[in-house]
PDB file of N, CA and C in Angstrom:
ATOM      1  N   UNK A   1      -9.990 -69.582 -73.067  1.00  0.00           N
ATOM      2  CA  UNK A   1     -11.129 -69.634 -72.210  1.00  0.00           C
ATOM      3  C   UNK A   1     -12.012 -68.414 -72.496  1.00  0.00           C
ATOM      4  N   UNK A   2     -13.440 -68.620 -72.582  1.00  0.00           N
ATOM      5  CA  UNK A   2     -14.522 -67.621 -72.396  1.00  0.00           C
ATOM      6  C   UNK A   2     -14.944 -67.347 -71.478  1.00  0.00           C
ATOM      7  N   UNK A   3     -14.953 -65.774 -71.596  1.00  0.00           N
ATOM      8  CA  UNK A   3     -15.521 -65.104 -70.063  1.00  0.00           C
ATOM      9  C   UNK A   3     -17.044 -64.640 -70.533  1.00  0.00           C
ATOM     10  N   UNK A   4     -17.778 -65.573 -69.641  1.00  0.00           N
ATOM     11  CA  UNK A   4     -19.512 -64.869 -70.038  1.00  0.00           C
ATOM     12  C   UNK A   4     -19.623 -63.546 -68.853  1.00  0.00           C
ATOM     13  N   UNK A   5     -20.358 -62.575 -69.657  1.00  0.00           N
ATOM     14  CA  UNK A   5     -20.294 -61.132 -68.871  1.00  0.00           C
ATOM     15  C   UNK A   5     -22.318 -61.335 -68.680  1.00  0.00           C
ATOM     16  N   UNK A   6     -22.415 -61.065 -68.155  1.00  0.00           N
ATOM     17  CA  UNK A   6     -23.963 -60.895 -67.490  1.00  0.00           C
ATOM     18  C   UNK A   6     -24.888 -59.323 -67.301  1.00  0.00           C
ATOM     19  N   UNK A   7     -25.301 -59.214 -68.352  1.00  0.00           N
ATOM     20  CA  UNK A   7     -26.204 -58.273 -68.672  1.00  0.00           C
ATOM     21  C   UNK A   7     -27.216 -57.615 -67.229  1.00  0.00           C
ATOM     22  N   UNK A   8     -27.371 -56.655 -66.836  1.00  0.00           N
ATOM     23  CA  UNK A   8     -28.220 -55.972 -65.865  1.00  0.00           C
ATOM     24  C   UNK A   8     -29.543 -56.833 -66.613  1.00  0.00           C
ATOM     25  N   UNK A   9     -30.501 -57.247 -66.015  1.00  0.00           N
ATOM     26  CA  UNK A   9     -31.877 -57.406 -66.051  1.00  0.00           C
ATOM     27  C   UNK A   9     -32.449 -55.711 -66.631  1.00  0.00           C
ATOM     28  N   UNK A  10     -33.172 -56.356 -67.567  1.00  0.00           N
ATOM     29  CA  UNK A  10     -33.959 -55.037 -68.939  1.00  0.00           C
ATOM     30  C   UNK A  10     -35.001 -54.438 -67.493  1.00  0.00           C
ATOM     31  N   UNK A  11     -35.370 -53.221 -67.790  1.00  0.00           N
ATOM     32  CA  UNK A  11     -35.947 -52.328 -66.992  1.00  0.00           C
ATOM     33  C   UNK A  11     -37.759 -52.780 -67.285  1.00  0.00           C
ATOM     34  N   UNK A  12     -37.921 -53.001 -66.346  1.00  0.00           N
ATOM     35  CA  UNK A  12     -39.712 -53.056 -65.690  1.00  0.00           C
ATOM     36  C   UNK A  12     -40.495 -52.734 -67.711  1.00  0.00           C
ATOM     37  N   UNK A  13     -40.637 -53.030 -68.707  1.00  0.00           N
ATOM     38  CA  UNK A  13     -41.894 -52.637 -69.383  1.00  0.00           C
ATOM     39  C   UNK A  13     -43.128 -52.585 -69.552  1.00  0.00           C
ATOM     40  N   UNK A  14     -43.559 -53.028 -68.770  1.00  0.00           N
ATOM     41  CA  UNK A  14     -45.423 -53.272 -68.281  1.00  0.00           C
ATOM     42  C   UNK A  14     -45.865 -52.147 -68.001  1.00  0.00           C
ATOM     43  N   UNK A  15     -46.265 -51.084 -68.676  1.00  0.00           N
ATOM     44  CA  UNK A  15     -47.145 -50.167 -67.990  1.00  0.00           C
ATOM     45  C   UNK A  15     -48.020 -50.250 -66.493  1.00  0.00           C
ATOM     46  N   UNK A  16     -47.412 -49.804 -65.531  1.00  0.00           N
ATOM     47  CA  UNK A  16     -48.434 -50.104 -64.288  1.00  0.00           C
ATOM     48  C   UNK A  16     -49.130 -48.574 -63.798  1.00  0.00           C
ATOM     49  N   UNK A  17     -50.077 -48.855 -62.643  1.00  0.00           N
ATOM     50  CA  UNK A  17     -50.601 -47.852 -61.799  1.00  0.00           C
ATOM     51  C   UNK A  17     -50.624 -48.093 -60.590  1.00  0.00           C
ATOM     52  N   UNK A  18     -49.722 -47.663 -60.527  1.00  0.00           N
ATOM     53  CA  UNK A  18     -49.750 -47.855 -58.587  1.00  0.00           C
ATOM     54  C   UNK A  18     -50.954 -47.676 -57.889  1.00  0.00           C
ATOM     55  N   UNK A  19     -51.619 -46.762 -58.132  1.00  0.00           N
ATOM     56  CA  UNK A  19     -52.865 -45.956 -57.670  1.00  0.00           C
ATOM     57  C   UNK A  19     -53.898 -46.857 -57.589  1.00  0.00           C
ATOM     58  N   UNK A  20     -54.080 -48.203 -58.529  1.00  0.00           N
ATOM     59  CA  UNK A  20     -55.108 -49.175 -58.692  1.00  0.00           C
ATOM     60  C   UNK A  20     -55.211 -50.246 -58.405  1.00  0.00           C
ATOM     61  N   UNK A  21     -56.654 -50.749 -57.487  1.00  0.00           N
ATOM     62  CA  UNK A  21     -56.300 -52.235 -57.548  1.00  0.00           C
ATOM     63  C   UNK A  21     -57.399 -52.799 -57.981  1.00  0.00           C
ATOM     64  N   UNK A  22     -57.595 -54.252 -58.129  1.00  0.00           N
ATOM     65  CA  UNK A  22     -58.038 -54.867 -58.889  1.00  0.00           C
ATOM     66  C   UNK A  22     -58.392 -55.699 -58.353  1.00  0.00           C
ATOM     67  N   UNK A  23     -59.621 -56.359 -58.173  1.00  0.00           N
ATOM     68  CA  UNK A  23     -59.911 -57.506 -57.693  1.00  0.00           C
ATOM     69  C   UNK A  23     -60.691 -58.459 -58.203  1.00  0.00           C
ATOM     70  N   UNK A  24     -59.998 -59.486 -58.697  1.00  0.00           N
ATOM     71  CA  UNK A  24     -60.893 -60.917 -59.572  1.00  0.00           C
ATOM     72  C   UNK A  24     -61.897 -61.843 -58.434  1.00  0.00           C
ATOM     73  N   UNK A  25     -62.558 -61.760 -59.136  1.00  0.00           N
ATOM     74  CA  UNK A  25     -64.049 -62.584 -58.149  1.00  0.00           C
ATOM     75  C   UNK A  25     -63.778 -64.164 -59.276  1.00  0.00           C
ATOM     76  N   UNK A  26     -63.495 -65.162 -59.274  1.00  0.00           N
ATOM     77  CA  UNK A  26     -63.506 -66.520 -60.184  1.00  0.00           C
ATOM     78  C   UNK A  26     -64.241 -67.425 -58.974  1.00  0.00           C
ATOM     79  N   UNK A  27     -65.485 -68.023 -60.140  1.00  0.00           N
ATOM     80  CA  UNK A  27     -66.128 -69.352 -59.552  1.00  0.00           C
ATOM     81  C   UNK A  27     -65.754 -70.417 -60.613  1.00  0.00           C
ATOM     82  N   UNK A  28     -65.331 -71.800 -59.815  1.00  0.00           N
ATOM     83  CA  UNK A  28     -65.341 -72.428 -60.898  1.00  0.00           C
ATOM     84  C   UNK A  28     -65.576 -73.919 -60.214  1.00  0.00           C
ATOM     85  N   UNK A  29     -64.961 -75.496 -61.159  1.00  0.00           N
ATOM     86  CA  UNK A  29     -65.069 -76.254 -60.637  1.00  0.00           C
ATOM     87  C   UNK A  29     -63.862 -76.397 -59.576  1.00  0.00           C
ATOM     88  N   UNK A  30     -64.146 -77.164 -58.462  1.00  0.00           N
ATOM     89  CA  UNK A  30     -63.289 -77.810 -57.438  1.00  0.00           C
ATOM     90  C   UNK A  30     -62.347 -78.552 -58.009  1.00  0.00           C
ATOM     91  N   UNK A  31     -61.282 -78.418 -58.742  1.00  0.00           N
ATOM     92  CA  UNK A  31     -60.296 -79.412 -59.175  1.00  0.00           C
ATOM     93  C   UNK A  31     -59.213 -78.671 -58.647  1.00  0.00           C
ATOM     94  N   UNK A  32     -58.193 -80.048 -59.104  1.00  0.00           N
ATOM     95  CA  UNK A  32     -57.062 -79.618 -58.500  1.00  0.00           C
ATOM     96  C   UNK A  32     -55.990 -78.558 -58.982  1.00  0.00           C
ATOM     97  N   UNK A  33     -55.976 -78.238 -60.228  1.00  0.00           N
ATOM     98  CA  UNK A  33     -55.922 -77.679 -61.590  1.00  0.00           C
ATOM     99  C   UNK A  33     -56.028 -76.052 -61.172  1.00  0.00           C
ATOM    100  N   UNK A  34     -57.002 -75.589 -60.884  1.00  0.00           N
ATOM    101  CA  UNK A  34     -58.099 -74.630 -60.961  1.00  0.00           C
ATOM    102  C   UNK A  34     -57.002 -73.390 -60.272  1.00  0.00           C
ATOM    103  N   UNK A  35     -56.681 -73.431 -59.052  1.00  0.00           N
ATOM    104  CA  UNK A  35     -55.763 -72.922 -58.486  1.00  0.00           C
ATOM    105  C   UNK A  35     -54.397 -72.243 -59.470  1.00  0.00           C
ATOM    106  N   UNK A  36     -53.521 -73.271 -59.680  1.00  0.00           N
ATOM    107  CA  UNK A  36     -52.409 -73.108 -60.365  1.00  0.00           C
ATOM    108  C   UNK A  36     -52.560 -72.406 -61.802  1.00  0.00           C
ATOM    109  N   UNK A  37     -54.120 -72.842 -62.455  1.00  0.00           N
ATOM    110  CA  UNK A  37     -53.946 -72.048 -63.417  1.00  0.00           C
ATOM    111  C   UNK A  37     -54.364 -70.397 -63.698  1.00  0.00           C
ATOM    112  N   UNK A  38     -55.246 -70.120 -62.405  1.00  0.00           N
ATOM    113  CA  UNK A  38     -55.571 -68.648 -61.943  1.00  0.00           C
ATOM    114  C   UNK A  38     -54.491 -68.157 -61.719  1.00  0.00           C
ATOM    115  N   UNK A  39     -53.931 -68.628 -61.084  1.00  0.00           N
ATOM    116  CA  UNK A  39     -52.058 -67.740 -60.555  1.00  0.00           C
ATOM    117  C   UNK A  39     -51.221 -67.300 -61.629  1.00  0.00           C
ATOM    118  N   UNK A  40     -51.095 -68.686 -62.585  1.00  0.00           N
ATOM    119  CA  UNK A  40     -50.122 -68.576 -63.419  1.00  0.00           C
ATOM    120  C   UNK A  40     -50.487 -67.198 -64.030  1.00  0.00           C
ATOM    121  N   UNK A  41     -51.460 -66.919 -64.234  1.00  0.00           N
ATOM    122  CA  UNK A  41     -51.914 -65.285 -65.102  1.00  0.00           C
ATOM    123  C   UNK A  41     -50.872 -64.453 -64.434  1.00  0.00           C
ATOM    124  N   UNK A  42     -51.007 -64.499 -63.259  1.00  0.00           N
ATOM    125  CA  UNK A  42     -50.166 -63.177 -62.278  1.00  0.00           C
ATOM    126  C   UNK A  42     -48.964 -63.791 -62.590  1.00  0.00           C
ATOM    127  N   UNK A  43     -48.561 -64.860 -62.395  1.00  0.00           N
ATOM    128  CA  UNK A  43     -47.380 -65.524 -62.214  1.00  0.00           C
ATOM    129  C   UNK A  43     -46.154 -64.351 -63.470  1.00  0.00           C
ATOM    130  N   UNK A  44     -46.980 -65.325 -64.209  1.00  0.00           N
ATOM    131  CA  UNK A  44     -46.382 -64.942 -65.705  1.00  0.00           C
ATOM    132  C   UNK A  44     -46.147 -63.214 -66.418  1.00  0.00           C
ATOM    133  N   UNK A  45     -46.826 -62.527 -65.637  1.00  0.00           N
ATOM    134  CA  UNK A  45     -47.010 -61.217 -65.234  1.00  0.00           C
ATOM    135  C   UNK A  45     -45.827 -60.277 -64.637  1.00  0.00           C
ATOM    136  N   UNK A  46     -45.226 -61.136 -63.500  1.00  0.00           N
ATOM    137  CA  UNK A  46     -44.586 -60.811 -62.505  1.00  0.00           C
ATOM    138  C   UNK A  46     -45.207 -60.093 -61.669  1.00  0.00           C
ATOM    139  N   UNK A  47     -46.375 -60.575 -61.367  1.00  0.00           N
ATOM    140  CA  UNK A  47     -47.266 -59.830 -60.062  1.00  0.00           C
ATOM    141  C   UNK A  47     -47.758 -60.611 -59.426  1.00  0.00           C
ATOM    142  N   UNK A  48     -47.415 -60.021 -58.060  1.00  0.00           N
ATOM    143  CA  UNK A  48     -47.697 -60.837 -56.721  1.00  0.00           C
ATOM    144  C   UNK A  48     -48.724 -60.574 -56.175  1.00  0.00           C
ATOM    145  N   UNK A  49     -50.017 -61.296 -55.629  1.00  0.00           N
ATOM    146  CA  UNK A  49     -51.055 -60.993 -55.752  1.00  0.00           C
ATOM    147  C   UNK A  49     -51.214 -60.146 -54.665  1.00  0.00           C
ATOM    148  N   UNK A  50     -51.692 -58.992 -53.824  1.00  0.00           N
ATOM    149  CA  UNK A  50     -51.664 -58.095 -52.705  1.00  0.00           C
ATOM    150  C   UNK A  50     -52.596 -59.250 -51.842  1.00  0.00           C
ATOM    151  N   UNK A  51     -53.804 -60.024 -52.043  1.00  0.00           N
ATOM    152  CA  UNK A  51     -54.539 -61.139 -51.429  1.00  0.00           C
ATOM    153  C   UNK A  51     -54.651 -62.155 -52.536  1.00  0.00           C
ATOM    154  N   UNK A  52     -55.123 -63.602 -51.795  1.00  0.00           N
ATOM    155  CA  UNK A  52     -55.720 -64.467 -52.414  1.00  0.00           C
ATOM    156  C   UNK A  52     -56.097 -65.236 -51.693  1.00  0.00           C
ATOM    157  N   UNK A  53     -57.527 -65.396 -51.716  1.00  0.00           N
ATOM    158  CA  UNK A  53     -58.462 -66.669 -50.917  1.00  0.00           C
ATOM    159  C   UNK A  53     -59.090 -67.358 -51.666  1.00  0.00           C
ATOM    160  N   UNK A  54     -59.329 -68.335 -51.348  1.00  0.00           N
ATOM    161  CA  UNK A  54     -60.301 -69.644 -51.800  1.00  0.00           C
ATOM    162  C   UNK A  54     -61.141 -70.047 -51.321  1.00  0.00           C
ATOM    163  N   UNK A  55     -62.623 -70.702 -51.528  1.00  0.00           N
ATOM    164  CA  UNK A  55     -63.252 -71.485 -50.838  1.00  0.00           C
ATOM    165  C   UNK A  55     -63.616 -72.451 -51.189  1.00  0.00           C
ATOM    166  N   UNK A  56     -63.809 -73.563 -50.678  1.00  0.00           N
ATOM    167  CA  UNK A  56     -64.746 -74.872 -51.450  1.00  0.00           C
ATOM    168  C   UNK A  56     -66.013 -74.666 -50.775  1.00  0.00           C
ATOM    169  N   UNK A  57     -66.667 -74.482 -51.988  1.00  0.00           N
ATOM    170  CA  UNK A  57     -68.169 -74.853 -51.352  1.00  0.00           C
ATOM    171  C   UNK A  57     -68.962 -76.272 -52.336  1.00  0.00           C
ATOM    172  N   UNK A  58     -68.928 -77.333 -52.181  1.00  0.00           N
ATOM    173  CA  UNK A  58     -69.519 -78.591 -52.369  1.00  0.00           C
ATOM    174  C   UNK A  58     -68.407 -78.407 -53.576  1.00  0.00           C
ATOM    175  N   UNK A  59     -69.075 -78.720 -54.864  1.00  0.00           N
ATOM    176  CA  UNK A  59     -67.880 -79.268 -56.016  1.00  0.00           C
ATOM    177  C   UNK A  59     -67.941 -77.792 -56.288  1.00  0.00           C
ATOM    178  N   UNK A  60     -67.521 -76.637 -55.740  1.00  0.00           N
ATOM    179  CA  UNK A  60     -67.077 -74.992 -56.209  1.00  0.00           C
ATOM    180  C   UNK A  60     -65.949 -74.681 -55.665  1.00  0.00           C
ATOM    181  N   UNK A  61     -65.915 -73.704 -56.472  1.00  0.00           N
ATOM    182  CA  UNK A  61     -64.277 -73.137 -55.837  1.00  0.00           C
ATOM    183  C   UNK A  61     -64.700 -71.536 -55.991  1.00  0.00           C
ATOM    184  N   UNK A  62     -64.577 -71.075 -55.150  1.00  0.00           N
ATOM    185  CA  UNK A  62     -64.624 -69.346 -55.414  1.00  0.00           C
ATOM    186  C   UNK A  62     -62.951 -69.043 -54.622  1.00  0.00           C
ATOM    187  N   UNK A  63     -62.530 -68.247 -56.052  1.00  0.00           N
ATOM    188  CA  UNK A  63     -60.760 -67.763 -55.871  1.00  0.00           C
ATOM    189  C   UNK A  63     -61.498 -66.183 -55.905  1.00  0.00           C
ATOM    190  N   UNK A  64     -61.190 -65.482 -55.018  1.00  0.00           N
ATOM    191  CA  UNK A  64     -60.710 -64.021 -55.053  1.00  0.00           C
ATOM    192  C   UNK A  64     -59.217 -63.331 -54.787  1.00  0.00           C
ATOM    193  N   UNK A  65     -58.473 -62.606 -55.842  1.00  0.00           N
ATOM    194  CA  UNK A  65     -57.506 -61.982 -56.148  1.00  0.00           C
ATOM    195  C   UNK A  65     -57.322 -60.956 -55.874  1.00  0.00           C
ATOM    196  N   UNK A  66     -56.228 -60.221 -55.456  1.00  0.00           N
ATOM    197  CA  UNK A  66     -55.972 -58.680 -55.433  1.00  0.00           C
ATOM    198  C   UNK A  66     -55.218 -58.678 -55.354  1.00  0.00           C
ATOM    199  N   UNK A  67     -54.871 -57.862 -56.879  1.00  0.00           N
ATOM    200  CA  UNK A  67     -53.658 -57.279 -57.597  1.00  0.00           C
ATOM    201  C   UNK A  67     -53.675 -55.642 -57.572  1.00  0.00           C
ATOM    202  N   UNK A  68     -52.432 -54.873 -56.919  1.00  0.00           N
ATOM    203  CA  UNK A  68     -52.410 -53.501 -57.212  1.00  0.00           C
ATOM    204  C   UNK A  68     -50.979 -53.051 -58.590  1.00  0.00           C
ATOM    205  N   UNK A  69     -51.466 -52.228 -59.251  1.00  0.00           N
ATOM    206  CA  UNK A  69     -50.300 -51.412 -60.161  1.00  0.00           C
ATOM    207  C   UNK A  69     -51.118 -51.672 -61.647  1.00  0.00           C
ATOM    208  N   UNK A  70     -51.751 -52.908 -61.765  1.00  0.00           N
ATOM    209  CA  UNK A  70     -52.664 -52.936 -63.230  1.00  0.00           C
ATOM    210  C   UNK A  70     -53.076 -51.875 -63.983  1.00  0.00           C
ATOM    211  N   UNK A  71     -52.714 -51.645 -65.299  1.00  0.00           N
ATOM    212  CA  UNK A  71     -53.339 -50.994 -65.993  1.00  0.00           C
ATOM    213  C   UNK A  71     -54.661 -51.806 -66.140  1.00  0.00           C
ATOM    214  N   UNK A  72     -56.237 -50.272 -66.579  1.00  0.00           N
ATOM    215  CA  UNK A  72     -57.494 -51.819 -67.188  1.00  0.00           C
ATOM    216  C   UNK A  72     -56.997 -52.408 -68.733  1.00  0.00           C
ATOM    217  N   UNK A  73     -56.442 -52.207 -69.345  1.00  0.00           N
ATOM    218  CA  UNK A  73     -56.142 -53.191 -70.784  1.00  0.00           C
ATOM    219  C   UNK A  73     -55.529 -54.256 -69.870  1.00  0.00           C
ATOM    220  N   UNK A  74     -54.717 -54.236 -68.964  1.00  0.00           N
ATOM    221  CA  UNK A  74     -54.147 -55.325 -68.655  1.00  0.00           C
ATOM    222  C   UNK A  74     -55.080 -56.573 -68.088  1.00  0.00           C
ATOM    223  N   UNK A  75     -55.909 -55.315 -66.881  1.00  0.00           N
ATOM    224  CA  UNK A  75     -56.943 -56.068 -66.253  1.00  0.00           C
ATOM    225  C   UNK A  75     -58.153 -56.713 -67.262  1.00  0.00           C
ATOM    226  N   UNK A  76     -58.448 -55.990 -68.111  1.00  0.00           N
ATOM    227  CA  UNK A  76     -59.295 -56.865 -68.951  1.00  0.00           C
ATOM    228  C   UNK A  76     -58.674 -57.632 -69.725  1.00  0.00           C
ATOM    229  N   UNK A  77     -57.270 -57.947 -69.867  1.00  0.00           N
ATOM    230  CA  UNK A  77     -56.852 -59.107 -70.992  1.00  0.00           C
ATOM    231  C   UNK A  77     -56.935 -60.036 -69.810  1.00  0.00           C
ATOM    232  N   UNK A  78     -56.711 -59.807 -68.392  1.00  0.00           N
ATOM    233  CA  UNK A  78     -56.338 -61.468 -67.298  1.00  0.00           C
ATOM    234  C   UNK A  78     -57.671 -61.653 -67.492  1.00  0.00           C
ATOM    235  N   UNK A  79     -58.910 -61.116 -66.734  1.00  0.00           N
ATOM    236  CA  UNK A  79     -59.672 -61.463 -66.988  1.00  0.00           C
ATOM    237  C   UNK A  79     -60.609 -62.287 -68.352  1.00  0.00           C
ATOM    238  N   UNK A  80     -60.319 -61.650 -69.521  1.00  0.00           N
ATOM    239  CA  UNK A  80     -60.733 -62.273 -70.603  1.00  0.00           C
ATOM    240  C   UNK A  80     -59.792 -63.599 -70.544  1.00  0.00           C
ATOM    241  N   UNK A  81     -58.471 -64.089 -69.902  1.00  0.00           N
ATOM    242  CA  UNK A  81     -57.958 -65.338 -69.835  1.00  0.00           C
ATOM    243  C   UNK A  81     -58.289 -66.035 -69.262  1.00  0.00           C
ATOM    244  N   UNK A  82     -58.813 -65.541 -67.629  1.00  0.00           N
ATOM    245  CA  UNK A  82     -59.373 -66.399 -66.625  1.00  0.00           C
ATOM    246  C   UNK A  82     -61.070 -67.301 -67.354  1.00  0.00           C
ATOM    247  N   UNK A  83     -61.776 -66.330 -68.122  1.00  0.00           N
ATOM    248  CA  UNK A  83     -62.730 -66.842 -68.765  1.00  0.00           C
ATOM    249  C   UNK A  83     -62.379 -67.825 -69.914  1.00  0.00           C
ATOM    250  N   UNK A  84     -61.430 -68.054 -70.219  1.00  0.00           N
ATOM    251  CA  UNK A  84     -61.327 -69.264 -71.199  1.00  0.00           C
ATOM    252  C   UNK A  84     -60.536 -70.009 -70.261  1.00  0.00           C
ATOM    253  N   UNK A  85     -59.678 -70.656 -69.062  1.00  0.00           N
ATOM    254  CA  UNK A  85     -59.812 -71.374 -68.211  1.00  0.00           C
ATOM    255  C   UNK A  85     -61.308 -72.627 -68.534  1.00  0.00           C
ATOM    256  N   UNK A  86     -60.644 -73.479 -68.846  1.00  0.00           N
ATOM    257  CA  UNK A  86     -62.116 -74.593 -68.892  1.00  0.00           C
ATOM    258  C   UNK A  86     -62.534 -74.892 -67.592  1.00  0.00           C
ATOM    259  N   UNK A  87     -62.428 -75.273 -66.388  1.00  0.00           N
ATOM    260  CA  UNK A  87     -63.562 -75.194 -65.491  1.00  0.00           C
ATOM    261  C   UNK A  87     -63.795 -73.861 -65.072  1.00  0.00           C
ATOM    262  N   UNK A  88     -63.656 -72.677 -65.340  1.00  0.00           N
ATOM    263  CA  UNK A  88     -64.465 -71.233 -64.864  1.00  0.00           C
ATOM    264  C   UNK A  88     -65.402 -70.896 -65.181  1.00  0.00           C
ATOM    265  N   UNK A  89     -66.391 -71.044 -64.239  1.00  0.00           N
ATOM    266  CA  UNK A  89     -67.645 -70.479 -64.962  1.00  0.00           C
ATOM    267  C   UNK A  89     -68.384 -68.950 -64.790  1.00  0.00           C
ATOM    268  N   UNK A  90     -67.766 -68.445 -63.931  1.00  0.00           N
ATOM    269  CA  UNK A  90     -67.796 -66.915 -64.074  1.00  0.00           C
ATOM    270  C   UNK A  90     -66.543 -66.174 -63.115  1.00  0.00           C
ATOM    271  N   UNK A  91     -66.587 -65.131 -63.923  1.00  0.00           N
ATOM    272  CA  UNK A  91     -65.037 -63.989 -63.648  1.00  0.00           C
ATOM    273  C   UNK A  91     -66.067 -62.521 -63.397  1.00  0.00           C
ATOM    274  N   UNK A  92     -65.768 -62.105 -62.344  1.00  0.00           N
ATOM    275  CA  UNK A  92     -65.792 -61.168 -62.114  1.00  0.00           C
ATOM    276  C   UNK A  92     -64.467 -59.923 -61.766  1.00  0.00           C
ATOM    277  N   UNK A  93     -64.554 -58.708 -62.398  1.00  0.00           N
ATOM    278  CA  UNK A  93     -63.378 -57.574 -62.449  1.00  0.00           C
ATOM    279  C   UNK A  93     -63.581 -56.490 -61.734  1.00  0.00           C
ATOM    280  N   UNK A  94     -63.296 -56.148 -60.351  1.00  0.00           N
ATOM    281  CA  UNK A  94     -64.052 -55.193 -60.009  1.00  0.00           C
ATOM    282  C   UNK A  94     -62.111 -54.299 -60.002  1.00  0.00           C
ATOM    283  N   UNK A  95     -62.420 -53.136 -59.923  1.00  0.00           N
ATOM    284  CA  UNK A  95     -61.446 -52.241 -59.500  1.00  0.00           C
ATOM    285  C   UNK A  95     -61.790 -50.937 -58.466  1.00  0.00           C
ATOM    286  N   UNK A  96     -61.025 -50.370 -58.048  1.00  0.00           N
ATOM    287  CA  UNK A  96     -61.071 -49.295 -57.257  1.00  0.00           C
ATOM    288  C   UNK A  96     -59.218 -48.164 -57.096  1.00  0.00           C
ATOM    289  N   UNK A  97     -59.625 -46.840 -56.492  1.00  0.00           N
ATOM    290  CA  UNK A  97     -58.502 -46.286 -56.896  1.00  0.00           C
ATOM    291  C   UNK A  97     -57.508 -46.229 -54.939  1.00  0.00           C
ATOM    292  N   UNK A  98     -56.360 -46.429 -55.019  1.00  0.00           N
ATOM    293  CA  UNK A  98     -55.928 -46.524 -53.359  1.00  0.00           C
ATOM    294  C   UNK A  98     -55.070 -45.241 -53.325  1.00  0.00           C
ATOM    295  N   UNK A  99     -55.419 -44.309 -52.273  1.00  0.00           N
ATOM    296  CA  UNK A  99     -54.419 -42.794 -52.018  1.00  0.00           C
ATOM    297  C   UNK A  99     -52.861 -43.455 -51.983  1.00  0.00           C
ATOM    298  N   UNK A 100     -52.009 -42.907 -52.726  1.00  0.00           N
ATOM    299  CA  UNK A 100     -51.042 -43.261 -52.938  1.00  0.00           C
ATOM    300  C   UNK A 100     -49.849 -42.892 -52.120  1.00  0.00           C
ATOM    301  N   UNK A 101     -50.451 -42.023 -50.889  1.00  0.00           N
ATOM    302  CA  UNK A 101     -49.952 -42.292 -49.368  1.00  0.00           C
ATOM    303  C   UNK A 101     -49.883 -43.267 -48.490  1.00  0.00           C
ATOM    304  N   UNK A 102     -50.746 -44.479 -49.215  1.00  0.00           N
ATOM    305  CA  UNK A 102     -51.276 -45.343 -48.596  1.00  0.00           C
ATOM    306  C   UNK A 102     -50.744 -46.690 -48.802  1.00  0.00           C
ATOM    307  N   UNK A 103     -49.662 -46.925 -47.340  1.00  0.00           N
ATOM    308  CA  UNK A 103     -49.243 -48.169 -47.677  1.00  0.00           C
ATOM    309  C   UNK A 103     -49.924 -49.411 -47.889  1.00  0.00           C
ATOM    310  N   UNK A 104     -49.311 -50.428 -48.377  1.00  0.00           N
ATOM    311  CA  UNK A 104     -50.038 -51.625 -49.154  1.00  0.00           C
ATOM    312  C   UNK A 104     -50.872 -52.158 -47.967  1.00  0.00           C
ATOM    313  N   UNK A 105     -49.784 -52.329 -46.843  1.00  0.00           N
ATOM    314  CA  UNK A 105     -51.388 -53.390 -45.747  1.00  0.00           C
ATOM    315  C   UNK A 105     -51.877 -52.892 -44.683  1.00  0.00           C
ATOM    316  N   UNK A 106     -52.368 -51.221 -45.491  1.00  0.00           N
ATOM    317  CA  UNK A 106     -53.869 -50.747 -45.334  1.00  0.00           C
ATOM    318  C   UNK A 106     -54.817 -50.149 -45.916  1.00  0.00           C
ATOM    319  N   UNK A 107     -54.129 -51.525 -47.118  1.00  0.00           N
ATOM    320  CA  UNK A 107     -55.723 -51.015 -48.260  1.00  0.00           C
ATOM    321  C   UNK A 107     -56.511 -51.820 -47.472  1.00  0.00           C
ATOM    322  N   UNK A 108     -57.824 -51.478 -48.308  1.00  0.00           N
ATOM    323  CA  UNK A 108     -59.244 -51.642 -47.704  1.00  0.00           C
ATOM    324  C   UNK A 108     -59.263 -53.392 -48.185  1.00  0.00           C
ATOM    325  N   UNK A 109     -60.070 -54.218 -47.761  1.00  0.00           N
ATOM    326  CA  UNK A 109     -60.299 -55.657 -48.831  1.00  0.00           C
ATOM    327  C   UNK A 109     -61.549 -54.987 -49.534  1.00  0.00           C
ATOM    328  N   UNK A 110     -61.388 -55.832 -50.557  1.00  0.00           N
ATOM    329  CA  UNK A 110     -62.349 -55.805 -52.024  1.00  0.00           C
ATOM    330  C   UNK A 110     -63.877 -55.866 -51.359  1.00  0.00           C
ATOM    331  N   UNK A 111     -64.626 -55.137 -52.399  1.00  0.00           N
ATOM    332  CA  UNK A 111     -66.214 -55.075 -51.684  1.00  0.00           C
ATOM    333  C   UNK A 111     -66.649 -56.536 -52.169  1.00  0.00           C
ATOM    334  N   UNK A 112     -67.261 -57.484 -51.494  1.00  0.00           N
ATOM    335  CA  UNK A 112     -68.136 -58.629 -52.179  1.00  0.00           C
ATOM    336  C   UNK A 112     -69.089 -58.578 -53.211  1.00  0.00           C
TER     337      UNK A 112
END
């Protein structure tokens, strides 16, 4: 009989910043699609978004995101992904820096 032995999970490699967050502004079409494939970016990441809202406005969808710990190479590669998304028709990247005394739910929300 074989005994399978189970390896510790490999240590965090993603360069992060705690200090930063990030907030994606995405307009796109109203499908059903549109959702699941904005996430999957974070998903696939292993980052949980700090917010996420949606709106429908007639056939639109405006998704806003907020992600904290991002490096910007990171933040500009999601973003440059969210823009090839086929119904997105604009991505916005805004960032800002959070005192790192400062627990998570009382950061500020993202400026519009």
């Amino acid at each position: 009989m074989t005994t399978v032995m189970l390896a510790a999970p490999a240590a965090e490699s993603r360069p992060t910043d705690p200090n930063r967050c990030v907030a994606f502004a995405v307009e796109a079409d109203a499908d059903p699609g549109t959702l699941p494939r904005v996430l999957e970016l974070f998903a696939k990441r292993g980052l949980v978004p700090l917010s996420l809202t949606s709106h429908l406005l007639g056939d639109r969808l405006a998704v806003e995101v907020e992600v904290v710990g991002m490096v910007q190479a990171e933040s500009n590669h999601v973003g440059n992904c969210l823009r090839q998304i086929p119904m997105v028709s604009r991505v916005s990247v805004m960032d800002r820096t959070v005192p790192a005394d400062l627990p998570a739910e009382d950061l500020p929300a993202a400026a519009d």
